[in-house]
N, C-alpha and C. Protein backbone atom coordinates (compact mmCIF):
# COMPACT_ATOMS: atom_id res chain seq x y z
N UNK A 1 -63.98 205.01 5.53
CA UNK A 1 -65.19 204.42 6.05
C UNK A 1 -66.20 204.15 4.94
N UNK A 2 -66.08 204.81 3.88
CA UNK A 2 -67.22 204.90 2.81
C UNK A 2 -67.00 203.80 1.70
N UNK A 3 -65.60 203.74 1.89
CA UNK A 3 -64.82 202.69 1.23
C UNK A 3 -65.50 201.17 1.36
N UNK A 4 -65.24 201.08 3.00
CA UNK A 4 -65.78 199.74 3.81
C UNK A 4 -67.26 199.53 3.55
N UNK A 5 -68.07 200.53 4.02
CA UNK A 5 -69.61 200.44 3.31
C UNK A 5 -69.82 199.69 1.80
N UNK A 6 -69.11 200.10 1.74
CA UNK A 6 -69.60 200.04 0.11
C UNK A 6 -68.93 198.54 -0.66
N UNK A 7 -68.06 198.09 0.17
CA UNK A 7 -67.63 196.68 -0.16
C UNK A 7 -68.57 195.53 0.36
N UNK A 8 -69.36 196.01 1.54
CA UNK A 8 -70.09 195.39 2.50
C UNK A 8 -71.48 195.44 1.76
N UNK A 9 -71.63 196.60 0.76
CA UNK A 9 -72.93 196.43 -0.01
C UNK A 9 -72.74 195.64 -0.72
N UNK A 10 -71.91 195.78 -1.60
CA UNK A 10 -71.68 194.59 -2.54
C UNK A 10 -70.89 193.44 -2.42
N UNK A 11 -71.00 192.89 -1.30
CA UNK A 11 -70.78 191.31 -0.71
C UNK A 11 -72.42 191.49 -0.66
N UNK A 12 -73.14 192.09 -0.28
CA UNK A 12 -74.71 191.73 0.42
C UNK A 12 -75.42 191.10 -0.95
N UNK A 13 -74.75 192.63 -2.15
CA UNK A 13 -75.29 192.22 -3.42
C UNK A 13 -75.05 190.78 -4.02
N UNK A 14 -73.74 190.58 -3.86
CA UNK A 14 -73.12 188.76 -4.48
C UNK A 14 -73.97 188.10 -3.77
N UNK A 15 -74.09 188.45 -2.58
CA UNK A 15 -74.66 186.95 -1.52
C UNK A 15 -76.13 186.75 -1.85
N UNK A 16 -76.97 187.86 -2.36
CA UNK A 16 -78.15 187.61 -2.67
C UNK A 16 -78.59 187.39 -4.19
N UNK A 17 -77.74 187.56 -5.14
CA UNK A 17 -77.65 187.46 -6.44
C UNK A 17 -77.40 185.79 -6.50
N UNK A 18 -76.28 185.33 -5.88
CA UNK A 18 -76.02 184.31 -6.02
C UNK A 18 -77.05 183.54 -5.45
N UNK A 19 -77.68 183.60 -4.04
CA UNK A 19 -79.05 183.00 -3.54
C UNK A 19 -80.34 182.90 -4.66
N UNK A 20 -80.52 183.92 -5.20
CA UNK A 20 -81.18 184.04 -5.66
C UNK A 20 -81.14 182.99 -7.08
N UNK A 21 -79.85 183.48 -7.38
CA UNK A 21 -79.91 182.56 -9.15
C UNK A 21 -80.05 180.75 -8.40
N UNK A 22 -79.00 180.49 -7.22
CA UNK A 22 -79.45 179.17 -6.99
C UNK A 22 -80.60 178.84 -6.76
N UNK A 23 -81.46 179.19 -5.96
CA UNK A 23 -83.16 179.04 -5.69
C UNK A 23 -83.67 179.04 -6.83
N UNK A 24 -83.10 180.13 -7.89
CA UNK A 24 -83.92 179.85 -9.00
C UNK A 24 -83.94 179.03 -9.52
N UNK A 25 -82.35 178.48 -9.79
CA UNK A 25 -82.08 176.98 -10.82
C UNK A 25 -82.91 175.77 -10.26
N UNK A 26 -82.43 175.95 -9.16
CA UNK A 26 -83.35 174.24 -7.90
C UNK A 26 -84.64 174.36 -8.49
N UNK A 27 -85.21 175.86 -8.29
CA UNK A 27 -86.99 175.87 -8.51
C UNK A 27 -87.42 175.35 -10.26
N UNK A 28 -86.64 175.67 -11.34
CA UNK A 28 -86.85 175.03 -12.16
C UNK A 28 -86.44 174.14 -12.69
N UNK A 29 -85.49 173.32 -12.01
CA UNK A 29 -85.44 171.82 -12.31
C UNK A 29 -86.48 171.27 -11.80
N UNK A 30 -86.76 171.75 -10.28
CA UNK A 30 -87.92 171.03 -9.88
C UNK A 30 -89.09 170.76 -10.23
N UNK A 31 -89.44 171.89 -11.46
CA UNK A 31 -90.05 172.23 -11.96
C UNK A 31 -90.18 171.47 -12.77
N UNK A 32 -89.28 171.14 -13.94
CA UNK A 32 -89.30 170.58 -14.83
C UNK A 32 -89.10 168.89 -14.86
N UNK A 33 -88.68 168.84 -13.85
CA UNK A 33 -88.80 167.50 -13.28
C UNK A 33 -90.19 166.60 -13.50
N UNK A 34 -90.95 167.38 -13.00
CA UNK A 34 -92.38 166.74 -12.79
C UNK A 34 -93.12 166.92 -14.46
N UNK A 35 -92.73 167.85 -15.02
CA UNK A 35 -93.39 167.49 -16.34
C UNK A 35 -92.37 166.86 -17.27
N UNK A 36 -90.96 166.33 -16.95
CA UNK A 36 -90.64 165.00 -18.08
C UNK A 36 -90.67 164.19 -17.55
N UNK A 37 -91.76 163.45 -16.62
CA UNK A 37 -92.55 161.90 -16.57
C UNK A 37 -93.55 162.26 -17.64
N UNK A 38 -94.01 160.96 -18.14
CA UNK A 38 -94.96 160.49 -18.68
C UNK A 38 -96.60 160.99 -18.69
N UNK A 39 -96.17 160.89 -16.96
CA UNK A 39 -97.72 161.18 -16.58
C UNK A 39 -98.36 159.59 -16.33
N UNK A 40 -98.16 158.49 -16.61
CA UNK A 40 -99.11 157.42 -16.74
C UNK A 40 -98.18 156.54 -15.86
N UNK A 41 -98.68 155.86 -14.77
CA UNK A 41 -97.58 155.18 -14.02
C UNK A 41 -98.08 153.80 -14.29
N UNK A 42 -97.45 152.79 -14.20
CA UNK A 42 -97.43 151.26 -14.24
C UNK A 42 -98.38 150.88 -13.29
N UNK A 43 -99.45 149.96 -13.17
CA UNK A 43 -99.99 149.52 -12.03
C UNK A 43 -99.61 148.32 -11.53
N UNK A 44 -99.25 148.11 -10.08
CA UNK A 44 -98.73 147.23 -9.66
C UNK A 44 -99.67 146.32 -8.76
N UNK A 45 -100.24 146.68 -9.20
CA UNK A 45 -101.47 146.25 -8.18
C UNK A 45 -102.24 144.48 -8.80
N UNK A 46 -102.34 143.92 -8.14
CA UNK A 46 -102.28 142.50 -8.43
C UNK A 46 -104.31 142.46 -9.23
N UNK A 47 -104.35 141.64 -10.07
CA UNK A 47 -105.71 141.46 -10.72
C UNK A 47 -107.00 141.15 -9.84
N UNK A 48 -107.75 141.28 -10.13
CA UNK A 48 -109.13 141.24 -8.87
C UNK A 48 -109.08 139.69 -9.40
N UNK A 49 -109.51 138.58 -8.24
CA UNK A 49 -109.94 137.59 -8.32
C UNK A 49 -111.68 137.73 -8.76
N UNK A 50 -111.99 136.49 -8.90
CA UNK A 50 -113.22 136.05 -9.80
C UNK A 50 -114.23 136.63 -9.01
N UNK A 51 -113.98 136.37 -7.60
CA UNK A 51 -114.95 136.57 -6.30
C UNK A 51 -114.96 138.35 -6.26
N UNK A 52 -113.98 138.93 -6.43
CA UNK A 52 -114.14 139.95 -5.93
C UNK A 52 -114.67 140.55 -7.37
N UNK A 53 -114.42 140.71 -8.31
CA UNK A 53 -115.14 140.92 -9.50
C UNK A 53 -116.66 140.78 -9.46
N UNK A 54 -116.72 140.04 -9.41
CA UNK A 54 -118.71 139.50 -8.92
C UNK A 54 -119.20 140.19 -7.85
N UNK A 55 -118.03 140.73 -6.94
CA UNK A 55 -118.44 141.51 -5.79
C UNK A 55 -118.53 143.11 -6.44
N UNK A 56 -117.75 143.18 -6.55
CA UNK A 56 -117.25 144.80 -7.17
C UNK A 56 -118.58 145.22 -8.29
N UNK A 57 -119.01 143.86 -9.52
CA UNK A 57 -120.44 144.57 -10.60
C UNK A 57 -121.24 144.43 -10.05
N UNK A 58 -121.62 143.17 -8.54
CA UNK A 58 -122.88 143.59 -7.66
C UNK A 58 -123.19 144.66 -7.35
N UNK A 59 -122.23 145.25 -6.78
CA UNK A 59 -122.21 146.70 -6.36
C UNK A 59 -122.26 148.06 -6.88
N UNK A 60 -121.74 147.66 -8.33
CA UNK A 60 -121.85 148.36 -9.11
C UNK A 60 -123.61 148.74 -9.89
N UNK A 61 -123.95 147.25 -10.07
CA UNK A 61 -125.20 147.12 -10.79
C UNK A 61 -126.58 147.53 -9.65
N UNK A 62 -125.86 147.37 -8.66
CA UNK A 62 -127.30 147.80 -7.47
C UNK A 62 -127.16 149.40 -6.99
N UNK A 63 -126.04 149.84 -7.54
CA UNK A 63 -126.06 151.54 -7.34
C UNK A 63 -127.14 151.82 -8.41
N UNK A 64 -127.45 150.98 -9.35
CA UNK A 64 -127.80 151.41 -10.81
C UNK A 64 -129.04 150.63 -10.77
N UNK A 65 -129.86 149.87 -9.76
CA UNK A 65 -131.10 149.26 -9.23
C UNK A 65 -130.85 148.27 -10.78
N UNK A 66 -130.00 147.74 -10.90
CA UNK A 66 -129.96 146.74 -12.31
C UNK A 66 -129.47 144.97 -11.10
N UNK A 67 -129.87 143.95 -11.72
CA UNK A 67 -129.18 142.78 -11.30
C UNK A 67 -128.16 142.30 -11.87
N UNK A 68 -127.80 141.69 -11.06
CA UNK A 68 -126.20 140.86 -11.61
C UNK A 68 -126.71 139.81 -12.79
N UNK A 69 -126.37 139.47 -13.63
CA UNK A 69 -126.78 138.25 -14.52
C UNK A 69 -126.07 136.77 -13.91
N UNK A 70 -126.70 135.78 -14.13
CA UNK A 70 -126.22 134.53 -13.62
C UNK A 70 -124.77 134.38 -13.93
N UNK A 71 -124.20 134.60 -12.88
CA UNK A 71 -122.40 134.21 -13.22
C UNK A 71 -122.02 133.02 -13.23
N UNK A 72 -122.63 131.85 -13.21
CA UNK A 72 -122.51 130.75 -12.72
C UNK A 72 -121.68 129.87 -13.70
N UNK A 73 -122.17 129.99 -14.69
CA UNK A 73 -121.47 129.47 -16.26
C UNK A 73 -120.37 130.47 -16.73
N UNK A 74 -120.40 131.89 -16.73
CA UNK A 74 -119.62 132.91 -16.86
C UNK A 74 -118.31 132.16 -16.60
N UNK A 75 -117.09 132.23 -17.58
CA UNK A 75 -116.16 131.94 -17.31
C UNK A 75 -115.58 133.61 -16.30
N UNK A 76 -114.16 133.58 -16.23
CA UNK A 76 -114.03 135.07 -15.30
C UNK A 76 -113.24 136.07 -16.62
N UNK A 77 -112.98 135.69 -17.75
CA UNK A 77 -113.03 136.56 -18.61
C UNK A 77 -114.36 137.54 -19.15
N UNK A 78 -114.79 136.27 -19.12
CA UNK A 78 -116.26 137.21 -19.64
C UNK A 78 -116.95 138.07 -18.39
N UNK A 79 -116.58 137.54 -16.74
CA UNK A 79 -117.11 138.66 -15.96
C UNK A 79 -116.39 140.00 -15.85
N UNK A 80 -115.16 139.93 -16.23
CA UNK A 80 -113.99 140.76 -16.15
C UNK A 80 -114.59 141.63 -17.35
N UNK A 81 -115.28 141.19 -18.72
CA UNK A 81 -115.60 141.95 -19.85
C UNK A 81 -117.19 142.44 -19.28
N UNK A 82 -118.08 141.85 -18.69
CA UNK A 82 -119.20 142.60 -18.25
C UNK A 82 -118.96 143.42 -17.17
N UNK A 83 -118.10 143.14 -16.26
CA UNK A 83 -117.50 144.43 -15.10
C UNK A 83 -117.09 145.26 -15.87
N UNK A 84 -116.65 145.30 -16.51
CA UNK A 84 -115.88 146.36 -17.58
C UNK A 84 -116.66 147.17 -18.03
N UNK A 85 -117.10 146.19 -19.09
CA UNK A 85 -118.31 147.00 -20.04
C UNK A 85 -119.15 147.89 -18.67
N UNK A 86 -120.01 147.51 -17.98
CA UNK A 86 -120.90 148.42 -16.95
C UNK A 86 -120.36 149.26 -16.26
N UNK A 87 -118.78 148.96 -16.27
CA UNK A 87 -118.03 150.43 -15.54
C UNK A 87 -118.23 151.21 -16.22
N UNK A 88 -117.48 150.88 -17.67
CA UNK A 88 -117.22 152.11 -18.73
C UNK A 88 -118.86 152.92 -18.73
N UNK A 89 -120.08 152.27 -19.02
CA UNK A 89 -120.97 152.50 -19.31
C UNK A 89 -122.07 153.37 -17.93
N UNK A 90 -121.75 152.88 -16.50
CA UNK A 90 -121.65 153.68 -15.34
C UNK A 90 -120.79 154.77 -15.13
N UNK A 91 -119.68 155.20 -16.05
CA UNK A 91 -118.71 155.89 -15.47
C UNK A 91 -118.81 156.67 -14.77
N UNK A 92 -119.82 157.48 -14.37
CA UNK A 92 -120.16 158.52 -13.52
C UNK A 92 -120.52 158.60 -12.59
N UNK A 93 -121.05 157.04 -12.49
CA UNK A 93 -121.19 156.88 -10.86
C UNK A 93 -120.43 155.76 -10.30
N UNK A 94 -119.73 155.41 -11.13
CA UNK A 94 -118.77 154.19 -10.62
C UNK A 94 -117.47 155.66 -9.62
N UNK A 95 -117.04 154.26 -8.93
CA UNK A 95 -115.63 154.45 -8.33
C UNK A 95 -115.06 155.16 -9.09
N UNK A 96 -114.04 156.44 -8.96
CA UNK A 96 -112.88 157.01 -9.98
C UNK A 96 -111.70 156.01 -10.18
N UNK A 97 -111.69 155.52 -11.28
CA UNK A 97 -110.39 155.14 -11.16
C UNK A 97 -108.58 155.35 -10.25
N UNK A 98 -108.06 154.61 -10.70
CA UNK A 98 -106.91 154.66 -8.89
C UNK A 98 -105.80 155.67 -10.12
N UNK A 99 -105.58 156.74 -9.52
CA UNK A 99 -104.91 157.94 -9.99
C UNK A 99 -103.32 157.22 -9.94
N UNK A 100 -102.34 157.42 -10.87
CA UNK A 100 -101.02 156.80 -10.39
C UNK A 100 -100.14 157.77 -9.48
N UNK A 101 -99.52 156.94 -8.26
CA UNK A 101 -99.25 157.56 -7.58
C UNK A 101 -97.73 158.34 -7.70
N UNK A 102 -97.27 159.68 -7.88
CA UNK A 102 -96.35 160.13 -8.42
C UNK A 102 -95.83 160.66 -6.90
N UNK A 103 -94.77 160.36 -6.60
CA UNK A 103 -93.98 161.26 -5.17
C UNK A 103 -93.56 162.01 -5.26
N UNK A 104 -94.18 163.06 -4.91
CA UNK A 104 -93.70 164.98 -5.41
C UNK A 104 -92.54 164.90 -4.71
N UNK A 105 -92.13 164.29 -3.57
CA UNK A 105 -90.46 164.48 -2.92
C UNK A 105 -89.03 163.61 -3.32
N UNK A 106 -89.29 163.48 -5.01
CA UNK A 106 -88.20 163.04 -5.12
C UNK A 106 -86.80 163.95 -5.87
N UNK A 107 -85.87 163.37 -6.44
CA UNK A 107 -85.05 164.17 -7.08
C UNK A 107 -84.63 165.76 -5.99
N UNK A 108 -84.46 166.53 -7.23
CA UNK A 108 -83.79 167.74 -6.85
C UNK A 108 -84.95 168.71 -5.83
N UNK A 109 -86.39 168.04 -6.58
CA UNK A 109 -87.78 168.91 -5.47
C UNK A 109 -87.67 168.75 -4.40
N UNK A 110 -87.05 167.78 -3.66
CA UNK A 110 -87.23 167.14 -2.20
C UNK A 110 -86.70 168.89 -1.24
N UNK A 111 -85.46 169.49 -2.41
CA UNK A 111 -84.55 170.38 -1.61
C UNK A 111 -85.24 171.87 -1.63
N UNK A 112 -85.94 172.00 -2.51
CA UNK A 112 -86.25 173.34 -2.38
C UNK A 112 -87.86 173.82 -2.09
N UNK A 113 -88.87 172.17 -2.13
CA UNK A 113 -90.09 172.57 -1.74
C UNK A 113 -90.18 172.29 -0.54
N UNK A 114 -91.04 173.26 0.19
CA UNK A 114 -91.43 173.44 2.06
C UNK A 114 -92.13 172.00 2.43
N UNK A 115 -93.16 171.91 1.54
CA UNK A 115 -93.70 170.81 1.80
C UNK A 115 -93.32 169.14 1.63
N UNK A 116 -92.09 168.93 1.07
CA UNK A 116 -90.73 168.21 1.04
C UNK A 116 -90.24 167.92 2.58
N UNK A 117 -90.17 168.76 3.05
CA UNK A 117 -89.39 169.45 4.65
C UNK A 117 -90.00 168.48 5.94
């Protein structure tokens, strides 16, 4: 009988040794997954037209009680370089820039994080 016990412990032991080392491996690929990207994702996002540019430093320049300058002659490079310039130079109260969007549920993470599930 002591015999049987004791084979039954150590199946319990394999079964959780082995659980264990797999959870572990999954958890640090998953792991490591997410820090060999880049970090910096591509933006796919299509260019602001002329109109919405003029819309976007209105809005910008009246958070900041400043006026828009006559855009009228402004080609849309040069509004694209004064939107610019007054972002960079607002940065703190402008909009945050658009964060790139990274999908924590891909690859091998999808399997071992809850929030994957």
């Amino acid at each position: 009988m002591a015999n049987g016990r004791g084979r039954v412990r150590l199946w319990a032991v394999a079964v959780a040794v082995v659980t264990l080392t797999a959870c572990g491996a999954g958890w640090a690929v998953s792991a490591q997954g997410g820090t060999s990207r880049p970090g910096v994702a591509v933006s796919t996002a299509t260019p602001a037209t002329r109109d919405e540019m003029i819309r976007n430093w209105t809005r910008l320049l009246a958070k900041q009680s400043q006026e828009l300058p006559d855009t009228s002659d402004m080609s849309t490079e040069e509004i694209r370089a004064g939107w610019e310039r007054d972002r960079l130079k607002y940065l703190k109260y402008a909009e945050p820039a658009e964060m790139p969007v990274v999908h924590a549920c891909t690859g091998v993470k999808s399997l071992f994080d809850p929030d994957c599930w």
